[in-house]
Protein backbone atom coordinates (compact mmCIF):
# COMPACT_ATOMS: atom_id res chain seq x y z
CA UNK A 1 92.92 -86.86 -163.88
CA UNK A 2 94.21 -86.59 -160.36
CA UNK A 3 90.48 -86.35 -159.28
CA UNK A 4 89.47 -89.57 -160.76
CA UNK A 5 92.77 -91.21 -159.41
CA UNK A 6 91.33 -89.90 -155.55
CA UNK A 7 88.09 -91.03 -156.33
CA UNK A 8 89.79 -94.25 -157.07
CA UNK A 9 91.79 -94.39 -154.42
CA UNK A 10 88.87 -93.67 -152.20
CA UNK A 11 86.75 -95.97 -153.50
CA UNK A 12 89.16 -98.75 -152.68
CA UNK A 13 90.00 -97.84 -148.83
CA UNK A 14 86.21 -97.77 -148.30
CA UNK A 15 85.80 -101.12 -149.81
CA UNK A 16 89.04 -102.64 -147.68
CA UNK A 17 87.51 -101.02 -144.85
CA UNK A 18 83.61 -103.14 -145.15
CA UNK A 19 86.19 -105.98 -146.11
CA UNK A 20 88.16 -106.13 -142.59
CA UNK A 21 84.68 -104.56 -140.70
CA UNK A 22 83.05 -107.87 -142.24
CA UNK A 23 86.03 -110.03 -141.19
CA UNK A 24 85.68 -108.76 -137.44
CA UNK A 25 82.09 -109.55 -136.64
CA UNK A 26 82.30 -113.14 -137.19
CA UNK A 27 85.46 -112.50 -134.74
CA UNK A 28 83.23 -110.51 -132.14
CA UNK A 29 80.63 -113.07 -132.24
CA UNK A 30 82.90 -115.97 -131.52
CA UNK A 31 84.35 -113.81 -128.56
CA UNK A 32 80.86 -113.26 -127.30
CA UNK A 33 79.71 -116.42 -127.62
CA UNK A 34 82.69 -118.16 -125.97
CA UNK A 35 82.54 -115.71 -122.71
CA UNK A 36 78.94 -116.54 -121.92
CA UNK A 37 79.84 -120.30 -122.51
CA UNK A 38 82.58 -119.61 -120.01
CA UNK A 39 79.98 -117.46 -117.62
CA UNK A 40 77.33 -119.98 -117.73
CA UNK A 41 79.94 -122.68 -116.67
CA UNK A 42 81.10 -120.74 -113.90
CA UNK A 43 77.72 -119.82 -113.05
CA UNK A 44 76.37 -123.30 -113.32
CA UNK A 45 79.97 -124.81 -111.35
CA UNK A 46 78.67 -122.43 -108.52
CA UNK A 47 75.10 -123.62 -108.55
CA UNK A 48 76.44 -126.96 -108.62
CA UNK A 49 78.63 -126.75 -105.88
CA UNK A 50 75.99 -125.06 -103.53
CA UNK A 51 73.54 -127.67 -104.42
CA UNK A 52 76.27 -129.93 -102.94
CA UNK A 53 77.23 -128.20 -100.09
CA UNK A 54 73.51 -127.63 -99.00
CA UNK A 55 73.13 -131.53 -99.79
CA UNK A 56 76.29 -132.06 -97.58
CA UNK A 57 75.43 -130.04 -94.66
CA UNK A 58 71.81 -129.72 -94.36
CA UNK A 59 71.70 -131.78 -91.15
CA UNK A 60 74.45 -129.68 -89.91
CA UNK A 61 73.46 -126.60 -87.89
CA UNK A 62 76.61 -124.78 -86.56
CA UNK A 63 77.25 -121.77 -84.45
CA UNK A 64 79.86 -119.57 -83.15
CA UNK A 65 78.06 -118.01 -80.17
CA UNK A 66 78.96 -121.02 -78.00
CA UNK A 67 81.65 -120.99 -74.93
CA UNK A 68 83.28 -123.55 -72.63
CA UNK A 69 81.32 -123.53 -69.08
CA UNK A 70 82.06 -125.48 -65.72
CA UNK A 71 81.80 -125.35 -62.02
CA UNK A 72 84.01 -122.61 -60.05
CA UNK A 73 83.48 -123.18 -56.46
CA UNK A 74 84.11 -119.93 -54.43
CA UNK A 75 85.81 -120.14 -51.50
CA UNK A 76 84.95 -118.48 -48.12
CA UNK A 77 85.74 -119.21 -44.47
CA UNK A 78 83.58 -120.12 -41.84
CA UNK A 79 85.24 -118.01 -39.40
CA UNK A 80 86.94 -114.98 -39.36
CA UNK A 81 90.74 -114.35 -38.61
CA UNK A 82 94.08 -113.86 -39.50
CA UNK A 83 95.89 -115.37 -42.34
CA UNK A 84 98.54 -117.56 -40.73
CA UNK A 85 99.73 -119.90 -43.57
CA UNK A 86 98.72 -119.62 -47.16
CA UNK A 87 99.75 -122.78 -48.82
CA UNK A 88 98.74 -122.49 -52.80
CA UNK A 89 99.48 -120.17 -55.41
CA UNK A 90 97.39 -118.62 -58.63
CA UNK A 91 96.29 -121.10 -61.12
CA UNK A 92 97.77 -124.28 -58.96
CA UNK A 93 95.75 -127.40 -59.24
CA UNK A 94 94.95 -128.81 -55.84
CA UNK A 95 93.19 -131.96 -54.47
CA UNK A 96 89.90 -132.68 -52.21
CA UNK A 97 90.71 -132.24 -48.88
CA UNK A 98 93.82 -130.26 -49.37
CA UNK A 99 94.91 -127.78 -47.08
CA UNK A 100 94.78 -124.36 -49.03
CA UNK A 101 95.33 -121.84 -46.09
CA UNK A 102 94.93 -121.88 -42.09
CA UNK A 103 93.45 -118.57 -39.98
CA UNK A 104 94.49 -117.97 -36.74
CA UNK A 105 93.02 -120.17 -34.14
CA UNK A 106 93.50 -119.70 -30.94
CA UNK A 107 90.15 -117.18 -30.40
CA UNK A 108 88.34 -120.46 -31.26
CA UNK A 109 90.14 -122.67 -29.09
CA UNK A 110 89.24 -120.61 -25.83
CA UNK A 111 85.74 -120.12 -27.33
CA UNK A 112 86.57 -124.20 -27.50
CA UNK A 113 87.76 -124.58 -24.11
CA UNK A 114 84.87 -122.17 -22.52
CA UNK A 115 82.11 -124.51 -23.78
CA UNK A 116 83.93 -127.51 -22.38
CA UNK A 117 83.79 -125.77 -18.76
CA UNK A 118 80.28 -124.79 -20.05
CA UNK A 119 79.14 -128.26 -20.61
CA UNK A 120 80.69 -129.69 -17.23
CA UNK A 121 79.04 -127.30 -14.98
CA UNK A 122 75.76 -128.32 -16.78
CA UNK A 123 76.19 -131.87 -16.09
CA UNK A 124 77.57 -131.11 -12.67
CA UNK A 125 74.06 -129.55 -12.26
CA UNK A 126 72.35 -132.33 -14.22
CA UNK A 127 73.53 -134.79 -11.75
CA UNK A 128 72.81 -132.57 -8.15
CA UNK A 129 68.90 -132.08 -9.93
CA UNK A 130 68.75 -136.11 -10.04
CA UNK A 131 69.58 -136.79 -6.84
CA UNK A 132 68.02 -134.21 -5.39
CA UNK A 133 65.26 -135.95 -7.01
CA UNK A 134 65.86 -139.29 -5.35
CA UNK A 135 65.58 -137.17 -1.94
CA UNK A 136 62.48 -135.93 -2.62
CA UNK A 137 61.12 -139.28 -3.26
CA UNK A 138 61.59 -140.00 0.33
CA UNK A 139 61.51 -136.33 1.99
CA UNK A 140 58.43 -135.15 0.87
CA UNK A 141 56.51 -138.66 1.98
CA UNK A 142 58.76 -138.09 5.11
CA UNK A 143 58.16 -134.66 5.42
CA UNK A 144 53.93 -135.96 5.56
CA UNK A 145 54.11 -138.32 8.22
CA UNK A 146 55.96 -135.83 10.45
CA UNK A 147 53.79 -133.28 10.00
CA UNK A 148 50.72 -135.97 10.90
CA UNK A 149 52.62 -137.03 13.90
CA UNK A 150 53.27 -133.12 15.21
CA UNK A 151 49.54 -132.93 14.63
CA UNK A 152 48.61 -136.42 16.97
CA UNK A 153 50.91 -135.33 19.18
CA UNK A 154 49.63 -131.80 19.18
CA UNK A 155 46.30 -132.82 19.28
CA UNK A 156 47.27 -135.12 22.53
CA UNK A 157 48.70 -132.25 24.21
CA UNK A 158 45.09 -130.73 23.56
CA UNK A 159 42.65 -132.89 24.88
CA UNK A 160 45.55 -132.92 28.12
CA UNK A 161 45.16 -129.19 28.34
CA UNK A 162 41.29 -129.41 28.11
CA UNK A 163 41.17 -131.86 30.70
CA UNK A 164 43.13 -130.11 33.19
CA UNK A 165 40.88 -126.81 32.55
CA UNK A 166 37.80 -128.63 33.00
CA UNK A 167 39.39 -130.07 36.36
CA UNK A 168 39.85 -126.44 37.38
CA UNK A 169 36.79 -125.00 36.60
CA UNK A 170 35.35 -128.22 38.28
CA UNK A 171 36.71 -127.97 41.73
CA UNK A 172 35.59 -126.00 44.78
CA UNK A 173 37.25 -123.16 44.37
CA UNK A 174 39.27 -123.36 47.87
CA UNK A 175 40.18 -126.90 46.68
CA UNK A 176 42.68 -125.08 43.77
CA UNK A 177 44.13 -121.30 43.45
CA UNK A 178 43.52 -118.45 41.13
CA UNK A 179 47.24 -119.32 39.62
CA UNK A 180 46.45 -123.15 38.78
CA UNK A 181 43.25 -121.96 36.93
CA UNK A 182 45.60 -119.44 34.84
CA UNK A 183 47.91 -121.97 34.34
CA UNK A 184 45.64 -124.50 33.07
CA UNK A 185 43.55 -122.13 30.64
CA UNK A 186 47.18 -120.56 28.95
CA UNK A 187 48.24 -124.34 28.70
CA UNK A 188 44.70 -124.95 26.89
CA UNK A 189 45.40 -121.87 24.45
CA UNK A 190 49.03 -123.23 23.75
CA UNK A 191 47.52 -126.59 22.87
CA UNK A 192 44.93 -125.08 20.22
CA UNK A 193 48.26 -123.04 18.76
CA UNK A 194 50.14 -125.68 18.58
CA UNK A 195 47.16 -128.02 16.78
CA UNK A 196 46.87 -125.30 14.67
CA UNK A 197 50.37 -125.48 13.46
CA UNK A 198 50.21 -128.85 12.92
CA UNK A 199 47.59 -128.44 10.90
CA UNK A 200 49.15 -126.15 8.85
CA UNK A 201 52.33 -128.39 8.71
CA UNK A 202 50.28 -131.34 7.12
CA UNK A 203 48.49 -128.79 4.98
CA UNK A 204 52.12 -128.17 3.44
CA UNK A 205 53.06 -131.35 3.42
CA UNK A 206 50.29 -133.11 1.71
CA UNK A 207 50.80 -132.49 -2.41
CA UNK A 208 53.75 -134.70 -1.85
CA UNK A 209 53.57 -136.17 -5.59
CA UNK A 210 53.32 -132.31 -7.13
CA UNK A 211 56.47 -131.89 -4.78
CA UNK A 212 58.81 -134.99 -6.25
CA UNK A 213 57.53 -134.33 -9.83
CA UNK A 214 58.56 -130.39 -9.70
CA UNK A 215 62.52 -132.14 -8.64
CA UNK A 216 62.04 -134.45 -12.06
CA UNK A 217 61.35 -130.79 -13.94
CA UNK A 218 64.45 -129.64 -12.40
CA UNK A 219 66.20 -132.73 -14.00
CA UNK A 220 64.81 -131.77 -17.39
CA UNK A 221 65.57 -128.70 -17.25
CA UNK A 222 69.22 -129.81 -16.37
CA UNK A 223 69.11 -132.17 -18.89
CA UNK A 224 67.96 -129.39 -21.43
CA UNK A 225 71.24 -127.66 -20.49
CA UNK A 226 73.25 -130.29 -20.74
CA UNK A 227 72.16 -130.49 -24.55
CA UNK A 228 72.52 -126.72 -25.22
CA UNK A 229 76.19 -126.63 -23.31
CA UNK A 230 77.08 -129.95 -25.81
CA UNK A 231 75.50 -127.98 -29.21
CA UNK A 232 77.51 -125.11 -28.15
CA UNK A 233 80.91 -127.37 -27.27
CA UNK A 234 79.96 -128.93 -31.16
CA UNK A 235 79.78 -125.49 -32.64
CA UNK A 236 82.97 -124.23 -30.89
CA UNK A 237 84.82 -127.93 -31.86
CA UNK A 238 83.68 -126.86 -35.50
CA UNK A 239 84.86 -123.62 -35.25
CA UNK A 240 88.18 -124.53 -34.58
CA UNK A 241 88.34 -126.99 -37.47
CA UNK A 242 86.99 -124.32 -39.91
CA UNK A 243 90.23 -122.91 -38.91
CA UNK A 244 91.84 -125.07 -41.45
CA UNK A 245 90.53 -124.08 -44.94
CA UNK A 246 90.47 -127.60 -47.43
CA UNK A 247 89.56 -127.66 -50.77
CA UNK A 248 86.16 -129.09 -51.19
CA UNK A 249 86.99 -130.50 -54.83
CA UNK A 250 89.80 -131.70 -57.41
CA UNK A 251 90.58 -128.23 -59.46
CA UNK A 252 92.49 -125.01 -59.71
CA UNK A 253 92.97 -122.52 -57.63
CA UNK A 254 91.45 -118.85 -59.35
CA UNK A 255 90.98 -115.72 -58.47
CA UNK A 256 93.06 -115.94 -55.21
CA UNK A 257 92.18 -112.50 -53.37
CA UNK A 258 94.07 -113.36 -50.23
CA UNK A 259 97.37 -113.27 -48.45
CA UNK A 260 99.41 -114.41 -45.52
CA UNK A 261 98.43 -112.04 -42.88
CA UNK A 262 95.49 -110.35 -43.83
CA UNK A 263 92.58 -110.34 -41.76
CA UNK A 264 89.44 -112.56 -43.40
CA UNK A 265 85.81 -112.50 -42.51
CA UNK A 266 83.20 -115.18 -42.47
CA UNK A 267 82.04 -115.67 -45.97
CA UNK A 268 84.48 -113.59 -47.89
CA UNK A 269 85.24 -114.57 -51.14
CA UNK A 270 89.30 -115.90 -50.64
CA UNK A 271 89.59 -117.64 -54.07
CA UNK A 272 87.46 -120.56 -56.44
CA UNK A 273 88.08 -123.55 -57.64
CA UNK A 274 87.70 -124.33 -60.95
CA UNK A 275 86.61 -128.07 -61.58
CA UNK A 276 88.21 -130.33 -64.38
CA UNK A 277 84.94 -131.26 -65.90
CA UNK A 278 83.91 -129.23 -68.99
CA UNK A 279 80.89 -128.66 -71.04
CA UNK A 280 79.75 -126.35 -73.66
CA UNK A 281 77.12 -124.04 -74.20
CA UNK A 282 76.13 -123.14 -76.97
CA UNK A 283 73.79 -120.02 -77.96
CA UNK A 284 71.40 -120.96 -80.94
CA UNK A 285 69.36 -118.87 -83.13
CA UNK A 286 65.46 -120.24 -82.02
CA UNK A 287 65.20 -121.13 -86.10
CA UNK A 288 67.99 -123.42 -85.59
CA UNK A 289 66.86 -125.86 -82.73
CA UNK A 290 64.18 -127.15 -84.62
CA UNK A 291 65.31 -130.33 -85.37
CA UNK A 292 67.33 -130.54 -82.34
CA UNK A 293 66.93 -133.04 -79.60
CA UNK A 294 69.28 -134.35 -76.38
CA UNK A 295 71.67 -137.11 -77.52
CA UNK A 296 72.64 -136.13 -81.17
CA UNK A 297 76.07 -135.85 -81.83
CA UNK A 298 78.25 -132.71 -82.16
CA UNK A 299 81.35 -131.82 -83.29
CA UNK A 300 83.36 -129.22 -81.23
CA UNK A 301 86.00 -127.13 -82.81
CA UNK A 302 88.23 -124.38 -80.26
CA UNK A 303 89.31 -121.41 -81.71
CA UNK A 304 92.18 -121.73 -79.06
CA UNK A 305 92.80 -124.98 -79.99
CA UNK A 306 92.39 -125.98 -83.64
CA UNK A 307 94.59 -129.12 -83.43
CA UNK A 308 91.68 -130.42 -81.21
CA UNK A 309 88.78 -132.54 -82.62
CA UNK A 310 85.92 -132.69 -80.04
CA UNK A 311 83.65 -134.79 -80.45
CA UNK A 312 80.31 -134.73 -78.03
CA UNK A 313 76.42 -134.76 -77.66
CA UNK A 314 73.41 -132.44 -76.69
CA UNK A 315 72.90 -132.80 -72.65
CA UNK A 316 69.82 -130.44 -72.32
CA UNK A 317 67.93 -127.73 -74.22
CA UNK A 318 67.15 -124.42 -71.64
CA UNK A 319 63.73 -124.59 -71.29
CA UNK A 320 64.43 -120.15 -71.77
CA UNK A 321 65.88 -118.11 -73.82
CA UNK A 322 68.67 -115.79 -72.67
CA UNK A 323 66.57 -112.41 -72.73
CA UNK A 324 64.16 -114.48 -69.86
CA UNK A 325 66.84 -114.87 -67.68
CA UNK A 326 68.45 -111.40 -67.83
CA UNK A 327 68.90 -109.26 -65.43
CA UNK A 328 66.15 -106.83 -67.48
CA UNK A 329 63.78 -109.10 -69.77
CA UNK A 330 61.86 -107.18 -72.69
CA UNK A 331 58.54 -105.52 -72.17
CA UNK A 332 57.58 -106.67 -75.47
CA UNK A 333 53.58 -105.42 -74.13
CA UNK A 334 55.10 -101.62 -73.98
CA UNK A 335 56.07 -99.37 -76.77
CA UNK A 336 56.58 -100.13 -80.29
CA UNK A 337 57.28 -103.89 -81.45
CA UNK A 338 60.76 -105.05 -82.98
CA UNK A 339 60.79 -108.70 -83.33
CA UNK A 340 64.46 -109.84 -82.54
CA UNK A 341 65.49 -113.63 -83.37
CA UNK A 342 66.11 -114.83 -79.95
CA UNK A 343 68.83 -117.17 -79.12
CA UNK A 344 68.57 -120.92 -76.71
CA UNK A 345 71.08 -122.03 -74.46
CA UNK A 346 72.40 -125.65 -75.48
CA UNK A 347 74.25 -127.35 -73.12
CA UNK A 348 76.73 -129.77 -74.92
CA UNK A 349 79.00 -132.77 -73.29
CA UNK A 350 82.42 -133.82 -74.45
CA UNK A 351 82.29 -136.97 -74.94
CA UNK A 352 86.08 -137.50 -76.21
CA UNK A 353 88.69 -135.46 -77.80
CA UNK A 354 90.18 -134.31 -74.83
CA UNK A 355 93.63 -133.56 -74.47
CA UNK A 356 94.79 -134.53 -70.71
CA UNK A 357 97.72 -132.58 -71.17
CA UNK A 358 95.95 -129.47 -72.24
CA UNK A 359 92.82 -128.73 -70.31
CA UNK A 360 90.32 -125.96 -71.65
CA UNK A 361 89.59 -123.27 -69.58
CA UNK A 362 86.05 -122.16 -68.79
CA UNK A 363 84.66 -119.57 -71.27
CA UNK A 364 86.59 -120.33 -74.20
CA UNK A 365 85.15 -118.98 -78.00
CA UNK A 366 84.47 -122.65 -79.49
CA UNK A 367 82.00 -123.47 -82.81
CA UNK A 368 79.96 -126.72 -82.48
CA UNK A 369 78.35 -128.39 -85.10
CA UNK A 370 74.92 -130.36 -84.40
CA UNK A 371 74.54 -133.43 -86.55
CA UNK A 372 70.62 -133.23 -86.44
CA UNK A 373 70.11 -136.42 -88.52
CA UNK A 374 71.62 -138.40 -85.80
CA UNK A 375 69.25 -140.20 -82.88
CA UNK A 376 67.85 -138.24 -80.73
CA UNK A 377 65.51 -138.54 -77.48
CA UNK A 378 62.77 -135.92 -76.25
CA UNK A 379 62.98 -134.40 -73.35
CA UNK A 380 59.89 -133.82 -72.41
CA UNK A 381 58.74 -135.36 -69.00
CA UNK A 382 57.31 -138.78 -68.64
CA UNK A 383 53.28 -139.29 -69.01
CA UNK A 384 51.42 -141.40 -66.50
CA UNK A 385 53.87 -141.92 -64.39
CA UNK A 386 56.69 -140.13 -61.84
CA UNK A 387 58.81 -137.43 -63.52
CA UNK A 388 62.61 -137.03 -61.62
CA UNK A 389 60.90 -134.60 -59.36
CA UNK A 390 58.80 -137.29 -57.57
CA UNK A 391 55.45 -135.67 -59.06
CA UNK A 392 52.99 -137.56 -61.14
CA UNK A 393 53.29 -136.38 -64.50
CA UNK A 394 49.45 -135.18 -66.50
């Protein structure tokens, strides 16, 4: 008896059991069923909302390998000296022309005052050289006909002396004395000297025009002084200005590496001056510049900035990548090959945006955004005609 009643009882826990197992699948099924509903919904919500950011921003090509760039303007004296007054601080904005600092200057003036002398003593010169040209306009013809009268007269004096000789020898010789004839033949000798001379006189005398045109050499040589002595009265005038340091642009003062007193050299580095105008560059991947030409609009965000909204357009595409420009471009013709997406400098404008109140410094981590679908212009150079280098384009 009490084995049939355990076979019973058996028998029945079994069949509850398939009862509630039977129950539960239709359970399971609908649990199943209703998570990959849910998964292919999310999955499907995802695809759809790629689809639509693609849509949204394929004519968007972005990039966060892009800086702020400008003009710094280094500094450096034309002469060298000693500090005397330094007259801006770090970071201070200053205008053109502004004094910044002033070197000691009174080597220069002396170097100054020297030329001056320098200069007068060459025009002193300069003026002796033309007169002494205007002398030699008349000395040298006057110098001629002296020389031609010494010789008439000379030559007078000659025939004299010959004639008294021949009256000499001519006589009976008690008619004159020994000391007559001796007389008469050293005054014939002194006559032929003295034509001689003469000769020689207007021999020297003659290249008169060679003469008065070596005196108007003498006046350009002067005059050739005279220049030199004023280039070097210029140069020391300069020098004395350069004495006084101005600032050669609207901007602020950087990298000051100077200070009252110290001793400067020409062309040392004293400080640079950063200019207000600001562009970006940006670095692209060569895959994105495709569709990229000058004049489409970007969108600039700064990282230290994000209340700003820039808003600009392309300038100029670098007509290199960066590894062409460094200081050790790839021998990609040696060794083994690894191709390497290269990146393009972009050079962006700010159009507007800017904050007056809060300028950007140079070098600052911004992320434009290229609208590519907006109008664009190519840059390539003009055909047929002049390019902006003056050359006749192919």
């Amino acid at each position: 008896m009490a084995d049939d009643h355990n076979e019973q009882s058996f028998s029945s826990s079994g069949t509850e059991e398939q009862n509630n197992a039977q129950e539960q699948q239709p359970q399971a099924k609908k649990k199943n069923g209703r998570g990959k509903a849910i998964l292919t919904g999310v999955v499907g919500c995802l695809v759809v909302a790629g689809g639509l950011y693609w849509f949204m921003t394929r004519n968007e090509v972005e990039t966060d390998d892009a800086f702020t760039a400008g003009r710094a303007i280094t500094i450096a004296p034309h002469v060298s000296g000693y500090v005397t007054e330094l007259l801006v601080n770090d970071n201070q904005f200053v205008r053109k022309g502004q004094v910044l600092a002033r070197i000691d200057p009174r080597d220069w003036e002396a170097d100054r005052d020297k030329a001056a002398a320098q200069l007068a003593n060459a025009q002193a010169a300069a003026q002796a050289s033309d007169m002494m040209h205007r002398v030699a306009l008349l000395e040298f013809p006057g110098k001629l006909l002296q020389a031609q009268g010494q010789l008439a007269d000379a030559k007078a004096q000659l025939f004299k002396a010959e004639t008294d000789y021949r009256r000499q020898h001519g006589v009976e010789r008690a008619a004159t004395s020994q000391q007559a004839i001796d007389y008469a033949k050293a005054a014939l000798e002194t006559a032929q000297a003295r034509v001689m001379a003469s000769e020689g006189a207007v021999q020297m005398a003659e290249p008169v025009q060679p003469n008065i045109e070596n005196a108007a050499v003498q006046i350009s040589q002067q005059e050739a002084q005279v220049k030199a002595a004023q280039a070097a009265l210029v140069s020391a005038a300069l020098n004395v200005e350069w004495t006084v340091i101005r600032a050669p642009h609207d901007g602020w003062i950087s990298q000051r590496n100077i200070e009252q007193g110290n001793y400067v050299r020409q062309g040392q580095s004293l400080f640079a001056i950063v200019e207000p105008e600001v562009w970006v560059v940006a670095n692209y991947k060569e895959t994105q510049v495709t569709r990229m030409r000058p004049g489409q609009k970007v969108d600039i965000r700064v990282d230290a900035y994000p209340s700003l909204k820039l808003h600009g357009h392309i300038d100029s595409l670098q007509k290199g990548t960066g590894a062409t420009f460094s200081a050790f471009p790839p021998e990609n013709a040696t060794g083994n090959y690894v191709k390497i997406v290269q990146r393009l400098p972009v050079k962006i404008l700010i159009d507007e945006g800017l904050d007056p109140d809060q300028p950007l410094a140079l070098g600052l981590s911004v992320e434009p955004t290229v609208h590519v679908d907006t109008q664009g212009h190519s840059d390539a150079p003009p055909r047929g005609g002049e390019d902006n280098g003056g050359q006749v384009a192919p």
